[in-house]
N, C-alpha and C. Protein backbone atom coordinates (compact mmCIF):
# COMPACT_ATOMS: atom_id res chain seq x y z
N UNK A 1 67.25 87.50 155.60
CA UNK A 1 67.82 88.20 154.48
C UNK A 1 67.00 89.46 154.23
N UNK A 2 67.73 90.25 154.26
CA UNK A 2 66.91 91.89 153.66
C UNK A 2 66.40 91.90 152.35
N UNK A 3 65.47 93.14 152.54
CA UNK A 3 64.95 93.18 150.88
C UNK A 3 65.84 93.83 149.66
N UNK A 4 66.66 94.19 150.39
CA UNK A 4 68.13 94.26 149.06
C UNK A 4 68.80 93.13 148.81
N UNK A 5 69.40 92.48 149.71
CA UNK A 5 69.94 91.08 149.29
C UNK A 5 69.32 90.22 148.88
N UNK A 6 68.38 90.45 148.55
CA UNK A 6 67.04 89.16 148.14
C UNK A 6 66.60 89.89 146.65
N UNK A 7 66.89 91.38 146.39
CA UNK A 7 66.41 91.98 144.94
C UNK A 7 68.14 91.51 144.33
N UNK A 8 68.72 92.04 145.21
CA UNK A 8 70.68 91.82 144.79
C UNK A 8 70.63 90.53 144.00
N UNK A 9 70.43 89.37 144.93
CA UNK A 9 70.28 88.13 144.41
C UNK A 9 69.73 87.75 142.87
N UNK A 10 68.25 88.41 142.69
CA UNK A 10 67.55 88.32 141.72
C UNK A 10 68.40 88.98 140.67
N UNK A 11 68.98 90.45 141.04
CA UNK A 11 69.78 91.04 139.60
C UNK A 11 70.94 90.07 139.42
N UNK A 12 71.34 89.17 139.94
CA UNK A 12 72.40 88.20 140.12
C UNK A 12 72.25 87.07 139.33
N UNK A 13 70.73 86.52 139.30
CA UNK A 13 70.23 85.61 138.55
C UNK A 13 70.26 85.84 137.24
N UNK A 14 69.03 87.46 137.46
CA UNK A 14 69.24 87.77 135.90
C UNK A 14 70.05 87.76 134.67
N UNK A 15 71.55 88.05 135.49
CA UNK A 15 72.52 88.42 134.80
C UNK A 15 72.90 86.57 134.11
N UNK A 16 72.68 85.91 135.12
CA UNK A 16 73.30 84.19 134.84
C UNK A 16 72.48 84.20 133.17
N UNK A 17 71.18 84.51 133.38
CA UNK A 17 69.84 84.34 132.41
C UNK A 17 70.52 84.76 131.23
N UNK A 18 70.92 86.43 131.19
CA UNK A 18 71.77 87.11 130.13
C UNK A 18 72.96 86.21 129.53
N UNK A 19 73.42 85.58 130.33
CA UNK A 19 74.61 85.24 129.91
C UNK A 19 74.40 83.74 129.01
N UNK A 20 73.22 83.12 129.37
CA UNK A 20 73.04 81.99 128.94
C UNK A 20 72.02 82.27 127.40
N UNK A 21 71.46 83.31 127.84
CA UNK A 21 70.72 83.77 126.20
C UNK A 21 71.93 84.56 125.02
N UNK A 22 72.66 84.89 125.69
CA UNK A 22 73.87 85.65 124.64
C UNK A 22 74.60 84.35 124.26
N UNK A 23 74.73 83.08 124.77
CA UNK A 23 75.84 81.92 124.36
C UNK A 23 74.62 81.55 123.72
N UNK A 24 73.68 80.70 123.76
CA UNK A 24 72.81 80.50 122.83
C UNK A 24 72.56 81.10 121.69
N UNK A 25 72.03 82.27 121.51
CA UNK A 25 72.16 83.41 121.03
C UNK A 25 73.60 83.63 119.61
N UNK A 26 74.18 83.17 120.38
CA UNK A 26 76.23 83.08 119.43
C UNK A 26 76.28 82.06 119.05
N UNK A 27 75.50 80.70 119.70
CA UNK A 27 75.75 79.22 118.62
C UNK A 27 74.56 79.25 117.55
N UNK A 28 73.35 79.65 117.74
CA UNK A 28 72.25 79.60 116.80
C UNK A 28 72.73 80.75 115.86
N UNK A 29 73.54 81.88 116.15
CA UNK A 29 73.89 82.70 114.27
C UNK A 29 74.84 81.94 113.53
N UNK A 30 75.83 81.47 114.81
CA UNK A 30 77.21 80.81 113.69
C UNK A 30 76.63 79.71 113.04
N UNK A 31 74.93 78.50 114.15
CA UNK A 31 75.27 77.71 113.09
C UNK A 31 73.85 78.08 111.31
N UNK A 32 73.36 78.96 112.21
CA UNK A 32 72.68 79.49 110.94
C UNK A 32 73.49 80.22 109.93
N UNK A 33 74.58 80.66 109.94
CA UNK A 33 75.39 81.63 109.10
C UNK A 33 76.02 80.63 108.14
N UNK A 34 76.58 79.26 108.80
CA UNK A 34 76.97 78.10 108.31
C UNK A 34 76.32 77.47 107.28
N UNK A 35 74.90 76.95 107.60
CA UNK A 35 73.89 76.55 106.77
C UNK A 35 73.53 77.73 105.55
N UNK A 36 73.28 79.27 106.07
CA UNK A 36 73.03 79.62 104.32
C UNK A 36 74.65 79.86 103.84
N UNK A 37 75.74 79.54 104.80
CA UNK A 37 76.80 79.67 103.38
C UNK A 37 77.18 77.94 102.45
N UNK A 38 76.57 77.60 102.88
CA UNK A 38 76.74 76.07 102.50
C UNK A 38 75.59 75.79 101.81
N UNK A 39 74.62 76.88 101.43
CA UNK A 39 73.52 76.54 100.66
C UNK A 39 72.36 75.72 100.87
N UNK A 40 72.49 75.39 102.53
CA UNK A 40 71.30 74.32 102.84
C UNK A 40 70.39 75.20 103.47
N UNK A 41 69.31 75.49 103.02
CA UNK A 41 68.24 76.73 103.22
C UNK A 41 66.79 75.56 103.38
N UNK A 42 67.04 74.46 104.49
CA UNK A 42 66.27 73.68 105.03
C UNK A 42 65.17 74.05 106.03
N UNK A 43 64.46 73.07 106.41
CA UNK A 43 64.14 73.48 107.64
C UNK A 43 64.59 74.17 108.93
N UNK A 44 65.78 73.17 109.18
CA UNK A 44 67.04 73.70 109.72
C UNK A 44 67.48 75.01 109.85
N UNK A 45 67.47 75.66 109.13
CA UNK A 45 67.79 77.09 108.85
C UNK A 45 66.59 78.16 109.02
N UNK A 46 65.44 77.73 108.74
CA UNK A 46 64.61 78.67 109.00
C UNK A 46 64.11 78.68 110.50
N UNK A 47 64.18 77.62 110.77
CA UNK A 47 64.24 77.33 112.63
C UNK A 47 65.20 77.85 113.16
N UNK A 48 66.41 78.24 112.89
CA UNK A 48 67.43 79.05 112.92
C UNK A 48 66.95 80.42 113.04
N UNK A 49 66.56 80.22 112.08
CA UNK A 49 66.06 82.21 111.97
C UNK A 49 65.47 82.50 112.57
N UNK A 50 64.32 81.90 113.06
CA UNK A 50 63.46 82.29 113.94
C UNK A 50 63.56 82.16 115.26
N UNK A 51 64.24 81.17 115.63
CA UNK A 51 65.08 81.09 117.28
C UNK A 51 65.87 82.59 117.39
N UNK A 52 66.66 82.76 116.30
CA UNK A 52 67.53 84.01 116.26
C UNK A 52 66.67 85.10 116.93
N UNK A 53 65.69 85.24 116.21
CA UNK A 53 64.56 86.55 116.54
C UNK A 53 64.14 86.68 118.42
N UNK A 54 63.70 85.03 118.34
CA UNK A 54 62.93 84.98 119.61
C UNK A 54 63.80 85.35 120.74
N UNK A 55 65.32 84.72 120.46
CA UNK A 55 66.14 84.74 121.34
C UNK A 55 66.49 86.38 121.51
N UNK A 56 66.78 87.19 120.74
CA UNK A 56 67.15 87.97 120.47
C UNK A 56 65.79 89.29 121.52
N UNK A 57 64.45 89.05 121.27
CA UNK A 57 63.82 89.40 121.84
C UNK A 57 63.54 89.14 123.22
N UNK A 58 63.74 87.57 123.43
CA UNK A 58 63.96 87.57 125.58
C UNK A 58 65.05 88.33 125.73
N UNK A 59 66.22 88.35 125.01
CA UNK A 59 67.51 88.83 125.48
C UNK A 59 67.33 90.93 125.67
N UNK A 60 66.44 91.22 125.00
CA UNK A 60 65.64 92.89 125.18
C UNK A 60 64.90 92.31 126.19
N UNK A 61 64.01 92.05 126.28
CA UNK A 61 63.17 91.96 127.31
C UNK A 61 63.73 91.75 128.86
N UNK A 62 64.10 90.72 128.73
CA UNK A 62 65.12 90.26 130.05
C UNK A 62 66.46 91.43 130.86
N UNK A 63 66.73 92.06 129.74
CA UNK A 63 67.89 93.08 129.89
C UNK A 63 66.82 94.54 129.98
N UNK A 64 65.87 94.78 129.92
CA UNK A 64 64.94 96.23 130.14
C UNK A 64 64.60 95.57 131.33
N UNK A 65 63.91 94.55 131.62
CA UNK A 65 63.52 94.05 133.29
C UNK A 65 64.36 94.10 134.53
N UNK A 66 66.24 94.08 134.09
CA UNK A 66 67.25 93.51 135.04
C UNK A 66 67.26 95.28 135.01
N UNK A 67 67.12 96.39 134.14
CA UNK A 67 67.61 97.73 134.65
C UNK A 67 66.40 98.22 135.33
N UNK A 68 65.69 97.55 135.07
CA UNK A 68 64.05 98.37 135.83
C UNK A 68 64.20 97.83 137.23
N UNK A 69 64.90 96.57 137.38
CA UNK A 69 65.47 96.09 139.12
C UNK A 69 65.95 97.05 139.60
N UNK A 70 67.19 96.98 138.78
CA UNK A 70 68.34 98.26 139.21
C UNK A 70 68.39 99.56 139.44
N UNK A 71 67.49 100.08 138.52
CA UNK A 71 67.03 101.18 139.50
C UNK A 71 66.21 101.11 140.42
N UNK A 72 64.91 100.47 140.47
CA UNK A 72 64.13 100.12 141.83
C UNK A 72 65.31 100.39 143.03
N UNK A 73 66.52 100.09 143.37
CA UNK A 73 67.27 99.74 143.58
C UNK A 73 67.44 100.71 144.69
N UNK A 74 67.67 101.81 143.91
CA UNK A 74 67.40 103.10 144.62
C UNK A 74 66.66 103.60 145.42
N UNK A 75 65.26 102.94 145.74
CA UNK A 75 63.94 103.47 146.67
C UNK A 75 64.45 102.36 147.30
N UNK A 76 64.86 101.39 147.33
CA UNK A 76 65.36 100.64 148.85
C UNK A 76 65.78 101.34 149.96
């Protein structure tokens, strides 16, 4: 396998990664959005919030790394 089809691959992965932090990402707001409209401002919810953040930050991080591939991409 060449060293493009083997970086190809990896931007291939990445993208699976993206896709699985954006669905995560969409069940932890709806079910945090749920809990403060229902007034339960538990544990639950603040673990919410803060998953929100973290997630929210691999999902930048992970997505600046998959374009810094992609252009690499180019000196192949």
């Amino acid at each position: 396998m060449g060293k493009i089809d083997k970086e190809k691959e990896y931007i291939g992965a990445l993208k699976v990664y993206l896709a699985l932090i954006t669905a995560l990402l969409m069940g932890d707001v709806s079910g945090t959005i749920r809990l403060f409209q229902n007034d339960v401002l538990d544990f639950t919810f603040w673990i919410g919030l803060v998953t929100i953040v973290v997630l929210a930050i691999t999902f930048i991080k992970v997505a600046k790394f998959m374009n810094k591939k992609i252009n690499d991409l180019e000196d192949l």
